[in-house]
N, C-alpha and C. Protein backbone atom coordinates (compact mmCIF):
# COMPACT_ATOMS: atom_id res chain seq x y z
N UNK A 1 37.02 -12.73 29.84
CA UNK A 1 37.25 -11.81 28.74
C UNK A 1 38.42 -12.33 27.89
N UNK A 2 38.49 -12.24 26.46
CA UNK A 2 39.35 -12.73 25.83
C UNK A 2 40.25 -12.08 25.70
N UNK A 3 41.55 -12.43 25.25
CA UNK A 3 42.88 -11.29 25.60
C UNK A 3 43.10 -11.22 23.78
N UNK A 4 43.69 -10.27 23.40
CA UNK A 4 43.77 -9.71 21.95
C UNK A 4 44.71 -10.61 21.31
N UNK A 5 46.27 -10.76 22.28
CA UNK A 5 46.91 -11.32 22.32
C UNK A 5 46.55 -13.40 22.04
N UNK A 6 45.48 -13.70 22.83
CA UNK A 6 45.02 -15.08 22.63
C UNK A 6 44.67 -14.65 20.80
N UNK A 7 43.60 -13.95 20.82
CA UNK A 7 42.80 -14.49 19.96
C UNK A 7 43.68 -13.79 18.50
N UNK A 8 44.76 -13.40 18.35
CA UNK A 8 45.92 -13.41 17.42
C UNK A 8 46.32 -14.64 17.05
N UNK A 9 46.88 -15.28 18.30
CA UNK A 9 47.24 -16.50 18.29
C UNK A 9 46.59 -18.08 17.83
N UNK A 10 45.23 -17.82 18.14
CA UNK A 10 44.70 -18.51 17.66
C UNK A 10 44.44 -18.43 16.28
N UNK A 11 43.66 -17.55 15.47
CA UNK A 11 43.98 -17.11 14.56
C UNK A 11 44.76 -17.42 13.21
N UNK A 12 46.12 -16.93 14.26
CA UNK A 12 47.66 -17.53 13.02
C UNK A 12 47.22 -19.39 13.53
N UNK A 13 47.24 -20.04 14.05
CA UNK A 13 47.20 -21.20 14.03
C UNK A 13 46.18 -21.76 13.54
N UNK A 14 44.66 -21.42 13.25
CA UNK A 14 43.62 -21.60 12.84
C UNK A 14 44.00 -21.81 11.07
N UNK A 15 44.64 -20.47 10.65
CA UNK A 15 45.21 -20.01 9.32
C UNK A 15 46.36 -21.33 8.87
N UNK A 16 47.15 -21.74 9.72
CA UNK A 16 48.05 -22.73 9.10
C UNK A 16 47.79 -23.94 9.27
N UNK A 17 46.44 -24.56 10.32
CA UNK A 17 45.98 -25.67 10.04
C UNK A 17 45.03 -25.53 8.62
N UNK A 18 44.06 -24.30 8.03
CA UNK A 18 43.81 -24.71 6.76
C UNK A 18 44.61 -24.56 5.81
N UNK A 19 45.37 -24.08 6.15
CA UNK A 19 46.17 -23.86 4.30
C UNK A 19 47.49 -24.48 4.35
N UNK A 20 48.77 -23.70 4.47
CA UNK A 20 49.68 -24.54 4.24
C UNK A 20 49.86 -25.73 5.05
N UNK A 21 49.71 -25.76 6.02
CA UNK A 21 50.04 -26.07 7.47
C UNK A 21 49.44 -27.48 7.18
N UNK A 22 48.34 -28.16 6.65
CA UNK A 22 47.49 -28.68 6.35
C UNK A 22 48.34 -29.88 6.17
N UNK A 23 49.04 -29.91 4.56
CA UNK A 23 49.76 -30.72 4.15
C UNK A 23 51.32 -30.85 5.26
N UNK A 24 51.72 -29.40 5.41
CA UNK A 24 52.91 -29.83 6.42
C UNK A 24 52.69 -30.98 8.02
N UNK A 25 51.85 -30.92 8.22
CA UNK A 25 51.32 -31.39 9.19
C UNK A 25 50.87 -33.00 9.06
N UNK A 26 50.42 -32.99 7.88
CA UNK A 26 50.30 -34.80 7.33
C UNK A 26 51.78 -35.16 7.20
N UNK A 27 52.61 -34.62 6.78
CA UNK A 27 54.27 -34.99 6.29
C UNK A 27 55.23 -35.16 7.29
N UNK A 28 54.80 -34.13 8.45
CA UNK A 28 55.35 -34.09 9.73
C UNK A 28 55.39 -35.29 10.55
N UNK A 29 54.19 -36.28 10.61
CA UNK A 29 53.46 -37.11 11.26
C UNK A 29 54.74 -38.12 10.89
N UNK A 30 55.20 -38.51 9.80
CA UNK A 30 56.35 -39.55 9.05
C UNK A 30 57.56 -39.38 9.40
N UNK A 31 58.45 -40.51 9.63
CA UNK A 31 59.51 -40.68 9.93
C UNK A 31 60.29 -39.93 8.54
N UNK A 32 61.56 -39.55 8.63
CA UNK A 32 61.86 -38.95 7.50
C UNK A 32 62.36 -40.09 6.03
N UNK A 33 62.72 -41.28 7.09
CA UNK A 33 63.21 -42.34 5.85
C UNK A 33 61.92 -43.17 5.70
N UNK A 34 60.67 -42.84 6.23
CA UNK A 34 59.63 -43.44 5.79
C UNK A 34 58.82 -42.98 4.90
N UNK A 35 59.04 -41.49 5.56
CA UNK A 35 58.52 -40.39 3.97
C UNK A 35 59.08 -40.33 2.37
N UNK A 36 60.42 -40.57 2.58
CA UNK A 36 61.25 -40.45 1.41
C UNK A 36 60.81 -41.74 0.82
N UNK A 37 61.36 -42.98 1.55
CA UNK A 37 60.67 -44.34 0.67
C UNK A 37 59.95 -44.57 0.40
N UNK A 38 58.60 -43.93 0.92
CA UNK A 38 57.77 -44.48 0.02
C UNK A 38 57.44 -43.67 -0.94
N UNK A 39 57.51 -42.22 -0.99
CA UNK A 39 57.56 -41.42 -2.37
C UNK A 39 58.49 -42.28 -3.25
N UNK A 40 59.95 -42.39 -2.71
CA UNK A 40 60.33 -43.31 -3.89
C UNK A 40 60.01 -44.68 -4.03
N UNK A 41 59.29 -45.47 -3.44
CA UNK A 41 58.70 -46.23 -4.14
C UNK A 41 57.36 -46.05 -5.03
N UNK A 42 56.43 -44.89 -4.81
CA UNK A 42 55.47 -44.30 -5.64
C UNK A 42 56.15 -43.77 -6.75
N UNK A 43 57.32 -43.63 -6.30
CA UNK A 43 58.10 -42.50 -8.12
C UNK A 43 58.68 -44.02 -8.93
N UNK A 44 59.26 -45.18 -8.44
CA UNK A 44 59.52 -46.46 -9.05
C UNK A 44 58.70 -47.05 -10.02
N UNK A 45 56.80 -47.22 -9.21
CA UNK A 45 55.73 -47.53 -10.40
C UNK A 45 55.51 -46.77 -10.89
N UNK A 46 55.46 -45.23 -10.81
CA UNK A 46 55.13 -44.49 -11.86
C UNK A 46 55.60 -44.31 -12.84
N UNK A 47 57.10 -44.28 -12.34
CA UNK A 47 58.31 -44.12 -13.55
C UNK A 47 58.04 -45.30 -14.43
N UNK A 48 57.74 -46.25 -13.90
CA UNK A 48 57.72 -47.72 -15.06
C UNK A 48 57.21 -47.72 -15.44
N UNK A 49 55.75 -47.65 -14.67
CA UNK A 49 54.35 -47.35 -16.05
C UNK A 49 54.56 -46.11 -17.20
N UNK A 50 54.93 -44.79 -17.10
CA UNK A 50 55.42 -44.01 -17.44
C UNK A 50 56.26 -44.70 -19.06
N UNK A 51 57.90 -45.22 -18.51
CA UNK A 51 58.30 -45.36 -19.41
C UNK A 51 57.59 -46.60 -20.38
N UNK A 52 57.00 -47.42 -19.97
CA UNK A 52 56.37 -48.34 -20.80
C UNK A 52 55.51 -47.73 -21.73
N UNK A 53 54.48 -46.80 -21.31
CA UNK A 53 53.62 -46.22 -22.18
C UNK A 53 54.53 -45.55 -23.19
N UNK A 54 55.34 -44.91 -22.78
CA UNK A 54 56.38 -44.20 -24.03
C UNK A 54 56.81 -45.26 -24.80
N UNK A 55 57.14 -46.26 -24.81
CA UNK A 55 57.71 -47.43 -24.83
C UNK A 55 56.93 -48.15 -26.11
N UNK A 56 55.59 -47.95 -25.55
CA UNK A 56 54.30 -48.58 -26.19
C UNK A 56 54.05 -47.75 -27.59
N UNK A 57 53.87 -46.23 -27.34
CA UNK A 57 54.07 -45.45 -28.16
C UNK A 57 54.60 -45.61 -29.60
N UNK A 58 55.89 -45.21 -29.06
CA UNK A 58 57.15 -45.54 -29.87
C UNK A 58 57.35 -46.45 -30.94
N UNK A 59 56.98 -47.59 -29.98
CA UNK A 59 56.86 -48.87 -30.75
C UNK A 59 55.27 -48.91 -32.00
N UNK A 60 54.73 -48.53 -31.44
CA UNK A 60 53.10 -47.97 -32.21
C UNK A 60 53.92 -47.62 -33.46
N UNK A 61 54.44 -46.26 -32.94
CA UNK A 61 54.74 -45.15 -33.96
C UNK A 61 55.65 -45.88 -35.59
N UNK A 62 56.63 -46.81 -35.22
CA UNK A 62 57.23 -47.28 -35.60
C UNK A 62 56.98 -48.61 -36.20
N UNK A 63 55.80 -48.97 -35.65
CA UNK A 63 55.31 -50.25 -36.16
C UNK A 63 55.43 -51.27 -37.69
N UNK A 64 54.82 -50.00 -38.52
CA UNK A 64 55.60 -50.71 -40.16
C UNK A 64 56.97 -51.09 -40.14
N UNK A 65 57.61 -49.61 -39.69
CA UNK A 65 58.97 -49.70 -40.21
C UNK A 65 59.97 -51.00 -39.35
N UNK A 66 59.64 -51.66 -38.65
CA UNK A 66 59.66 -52.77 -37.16
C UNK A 66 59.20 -54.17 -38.13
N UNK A 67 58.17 -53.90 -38.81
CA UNK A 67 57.67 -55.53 -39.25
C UNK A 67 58.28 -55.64 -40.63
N UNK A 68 59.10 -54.77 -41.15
CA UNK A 68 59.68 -54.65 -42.81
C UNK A 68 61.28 -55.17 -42.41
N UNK A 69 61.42 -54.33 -41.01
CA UNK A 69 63.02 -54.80 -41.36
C UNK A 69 63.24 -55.72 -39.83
N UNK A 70 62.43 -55.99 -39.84
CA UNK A 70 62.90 -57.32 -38.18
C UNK A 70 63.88 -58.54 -38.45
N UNK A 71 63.73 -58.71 -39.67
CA UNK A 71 64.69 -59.63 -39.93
C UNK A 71 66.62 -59.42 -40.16
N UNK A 72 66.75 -57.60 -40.36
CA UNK A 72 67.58 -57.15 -40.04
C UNK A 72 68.18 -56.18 -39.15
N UNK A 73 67.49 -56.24 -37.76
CA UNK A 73 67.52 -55.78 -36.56
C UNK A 73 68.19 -56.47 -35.71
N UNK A 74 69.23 -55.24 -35.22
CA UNK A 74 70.41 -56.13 -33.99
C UNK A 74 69.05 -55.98 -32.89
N UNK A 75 68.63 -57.15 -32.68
CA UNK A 75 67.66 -57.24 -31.43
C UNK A 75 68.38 -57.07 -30.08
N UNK A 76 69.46 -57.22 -30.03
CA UNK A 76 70.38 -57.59 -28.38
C UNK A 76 70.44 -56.17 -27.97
N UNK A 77 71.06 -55.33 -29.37
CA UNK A 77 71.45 -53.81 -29.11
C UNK A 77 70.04 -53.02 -29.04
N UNK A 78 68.92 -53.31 -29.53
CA UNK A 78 67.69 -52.79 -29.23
C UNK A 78 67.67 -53.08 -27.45
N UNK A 79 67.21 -54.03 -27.56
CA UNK A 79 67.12 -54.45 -25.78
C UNK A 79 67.76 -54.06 -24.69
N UNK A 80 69.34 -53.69 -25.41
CA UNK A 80 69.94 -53.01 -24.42
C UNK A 80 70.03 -51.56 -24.06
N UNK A 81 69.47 -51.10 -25.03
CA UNK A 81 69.04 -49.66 -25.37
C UNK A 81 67.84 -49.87 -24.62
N UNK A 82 67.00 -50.38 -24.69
CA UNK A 82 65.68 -50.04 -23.84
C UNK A 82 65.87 -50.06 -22.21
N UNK A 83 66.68 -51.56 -22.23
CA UNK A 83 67.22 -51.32 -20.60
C UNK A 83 67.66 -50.27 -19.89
N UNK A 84 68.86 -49.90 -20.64
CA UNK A 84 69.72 -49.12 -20.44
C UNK A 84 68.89 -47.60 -20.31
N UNK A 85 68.30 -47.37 -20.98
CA UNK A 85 67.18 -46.26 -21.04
C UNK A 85 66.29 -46.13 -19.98
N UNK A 86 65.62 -47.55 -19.61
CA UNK A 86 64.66 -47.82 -18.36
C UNK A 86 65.64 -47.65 -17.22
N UNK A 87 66.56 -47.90 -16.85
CA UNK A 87 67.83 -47.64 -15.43
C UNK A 87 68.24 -46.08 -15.80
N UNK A 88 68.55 -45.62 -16.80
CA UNK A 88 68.56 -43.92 -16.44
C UNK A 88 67.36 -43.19 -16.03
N UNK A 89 66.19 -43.51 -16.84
CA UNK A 89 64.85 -42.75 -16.67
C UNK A 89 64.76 -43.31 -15.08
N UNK A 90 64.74 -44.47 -14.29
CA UNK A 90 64.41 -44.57 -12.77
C UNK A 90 65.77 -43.84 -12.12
N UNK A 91 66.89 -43.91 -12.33
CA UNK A 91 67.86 -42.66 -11.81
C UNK A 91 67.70 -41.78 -11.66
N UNK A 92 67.57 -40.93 -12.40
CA UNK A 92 66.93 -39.62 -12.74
C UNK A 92 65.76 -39.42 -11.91
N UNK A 93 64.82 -39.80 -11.73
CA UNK A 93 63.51 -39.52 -11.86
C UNK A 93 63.53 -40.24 -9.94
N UNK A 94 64.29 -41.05 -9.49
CA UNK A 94 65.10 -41.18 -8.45
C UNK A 94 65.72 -40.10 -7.38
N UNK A 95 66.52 -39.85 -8.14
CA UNK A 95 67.82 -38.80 -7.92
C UNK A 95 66.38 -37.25 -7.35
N UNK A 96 65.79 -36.97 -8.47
CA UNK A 96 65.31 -35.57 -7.95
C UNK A 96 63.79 -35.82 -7.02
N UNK A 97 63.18 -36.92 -7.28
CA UNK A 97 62.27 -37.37 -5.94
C UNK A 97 62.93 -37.39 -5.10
N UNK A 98 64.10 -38.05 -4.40
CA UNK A 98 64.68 -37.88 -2.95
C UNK A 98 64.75 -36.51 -2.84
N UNK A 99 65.63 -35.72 -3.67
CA UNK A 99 65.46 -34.29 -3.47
C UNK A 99 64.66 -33.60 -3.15
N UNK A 100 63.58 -33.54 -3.94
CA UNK A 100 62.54 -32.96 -3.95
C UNK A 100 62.31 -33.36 -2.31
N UNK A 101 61.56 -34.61 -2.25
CA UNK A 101 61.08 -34.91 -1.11
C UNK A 101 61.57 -34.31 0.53
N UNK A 102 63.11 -34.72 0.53
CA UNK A 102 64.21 -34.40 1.61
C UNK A 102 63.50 -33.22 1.63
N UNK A 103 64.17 -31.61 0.85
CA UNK A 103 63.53 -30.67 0.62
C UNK A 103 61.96 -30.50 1.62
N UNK A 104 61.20 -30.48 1.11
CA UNK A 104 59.89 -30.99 1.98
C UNK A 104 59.57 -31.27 2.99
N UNK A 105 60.39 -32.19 2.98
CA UNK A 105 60.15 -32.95 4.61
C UNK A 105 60.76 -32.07 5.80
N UNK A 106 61.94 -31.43 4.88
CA UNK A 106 62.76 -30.29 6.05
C UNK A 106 61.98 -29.33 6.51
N UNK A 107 61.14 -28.68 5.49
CA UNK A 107 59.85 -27.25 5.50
C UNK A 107 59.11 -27.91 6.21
N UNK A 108 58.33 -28.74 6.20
CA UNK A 108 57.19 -29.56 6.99
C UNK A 108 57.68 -29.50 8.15
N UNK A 109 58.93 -30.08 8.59
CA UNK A 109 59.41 -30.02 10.23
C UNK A 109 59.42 -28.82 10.62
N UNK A 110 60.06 -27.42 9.66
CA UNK A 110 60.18 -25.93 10.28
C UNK A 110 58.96 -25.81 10.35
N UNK A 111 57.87 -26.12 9.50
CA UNK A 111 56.62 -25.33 9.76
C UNK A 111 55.78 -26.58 11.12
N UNK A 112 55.65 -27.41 10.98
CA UNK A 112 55.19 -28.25 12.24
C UNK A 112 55.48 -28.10 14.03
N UNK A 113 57.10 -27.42 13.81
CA UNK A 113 58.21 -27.05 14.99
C UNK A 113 57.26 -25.97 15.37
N UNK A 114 57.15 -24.90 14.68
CA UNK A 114 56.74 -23.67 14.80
C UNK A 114 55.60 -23.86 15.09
N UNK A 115 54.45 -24.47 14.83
CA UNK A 115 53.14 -24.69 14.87
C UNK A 115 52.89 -24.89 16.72
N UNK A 116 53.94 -26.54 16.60
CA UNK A 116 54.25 -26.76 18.03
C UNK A 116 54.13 -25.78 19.25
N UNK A 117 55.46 -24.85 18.70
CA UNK A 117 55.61 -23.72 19.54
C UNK A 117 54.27 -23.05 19.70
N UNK A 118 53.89 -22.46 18.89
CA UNK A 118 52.74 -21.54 18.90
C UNK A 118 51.47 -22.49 19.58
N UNK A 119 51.40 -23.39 19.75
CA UNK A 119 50.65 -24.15 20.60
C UNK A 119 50.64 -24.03 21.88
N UNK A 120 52.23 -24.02 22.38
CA UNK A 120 52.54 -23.99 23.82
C UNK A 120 52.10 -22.68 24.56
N UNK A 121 52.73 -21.55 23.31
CA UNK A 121 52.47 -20.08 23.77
C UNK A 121 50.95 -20.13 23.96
N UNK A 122 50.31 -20.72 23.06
CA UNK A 122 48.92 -20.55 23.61
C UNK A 122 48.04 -21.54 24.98
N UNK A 123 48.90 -22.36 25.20
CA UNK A 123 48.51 -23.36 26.21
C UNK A 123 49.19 -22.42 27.38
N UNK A 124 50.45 -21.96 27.38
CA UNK A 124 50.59 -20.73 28.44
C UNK A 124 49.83 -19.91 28.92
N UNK A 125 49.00 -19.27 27.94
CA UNK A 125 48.21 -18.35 28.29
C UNK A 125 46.82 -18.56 28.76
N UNK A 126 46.59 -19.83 28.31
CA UNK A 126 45.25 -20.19 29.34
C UNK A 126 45.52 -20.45 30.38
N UNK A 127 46.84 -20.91 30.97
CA UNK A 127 47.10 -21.31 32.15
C UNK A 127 47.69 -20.08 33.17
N UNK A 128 48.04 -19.20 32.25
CA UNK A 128 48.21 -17.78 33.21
C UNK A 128 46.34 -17.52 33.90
N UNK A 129 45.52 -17.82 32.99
CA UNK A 129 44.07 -17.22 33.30
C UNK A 129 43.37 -17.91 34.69
């Protein structure tokens, strides 16, 4: 006979392997400095491709006004402006991916811990039977 108590339990755990639990549980599986690096290395190419297309844009946008006066363009101070622009935009965009991520990875462990637990309680109770 099934106990009310089991089949609660199962239940809530049934419920957080589909939904939240789902993703916490893939995130859980990762070391925490393996999780973070490689999001930030996924946030590194994105950010670059990212700023290039803006980049591309820009330069589009500007195109006449670029082939009229190129001959009186500080090119060095352009370049360094773009650099300089490309190392803040990966800072930034750096800076709140670790965050973000850290963040995450902490919830994923509370909710994975807990999952854990609620596993045992239920491995208890078959073994009371």
């Amino acid at each position: 006979m099934l106990k009310e108590e089991k089949i609660r339990l199962m239940t809530k755990l049934a419920r957080y392997e589909s939904g939240e639990g789902k993703e916490e549980l893939r995130i859980a599986r990762y070391y925490r400095s393996d999780y973070i690096g490689l999001a930030l290395f996924r946030n590194f190419f994105l950010a670059s491709i990212g700023y290039l297309v803006i980049l591309l844009l820009v330069g589009a946008y500007f195109a006449e006004f670029l082939a009229e006066h190129l001959h009186t363009l500080n090119v060095t101070w352009i370049g360094m402006m773009i650099v300089g622009g490309y190392l803040v935009t990966i800072g930034v965009y750096s800076v709140v991916t670790y965050t973000l991520h850290t963040i995450r990875y902490g919830r994923a462990q509370k909710g994975a811990a807990a999952y854990e637990r609620r596993l045992r309680e239920l491995e208890a109770l078959y073994e009371e039977e």
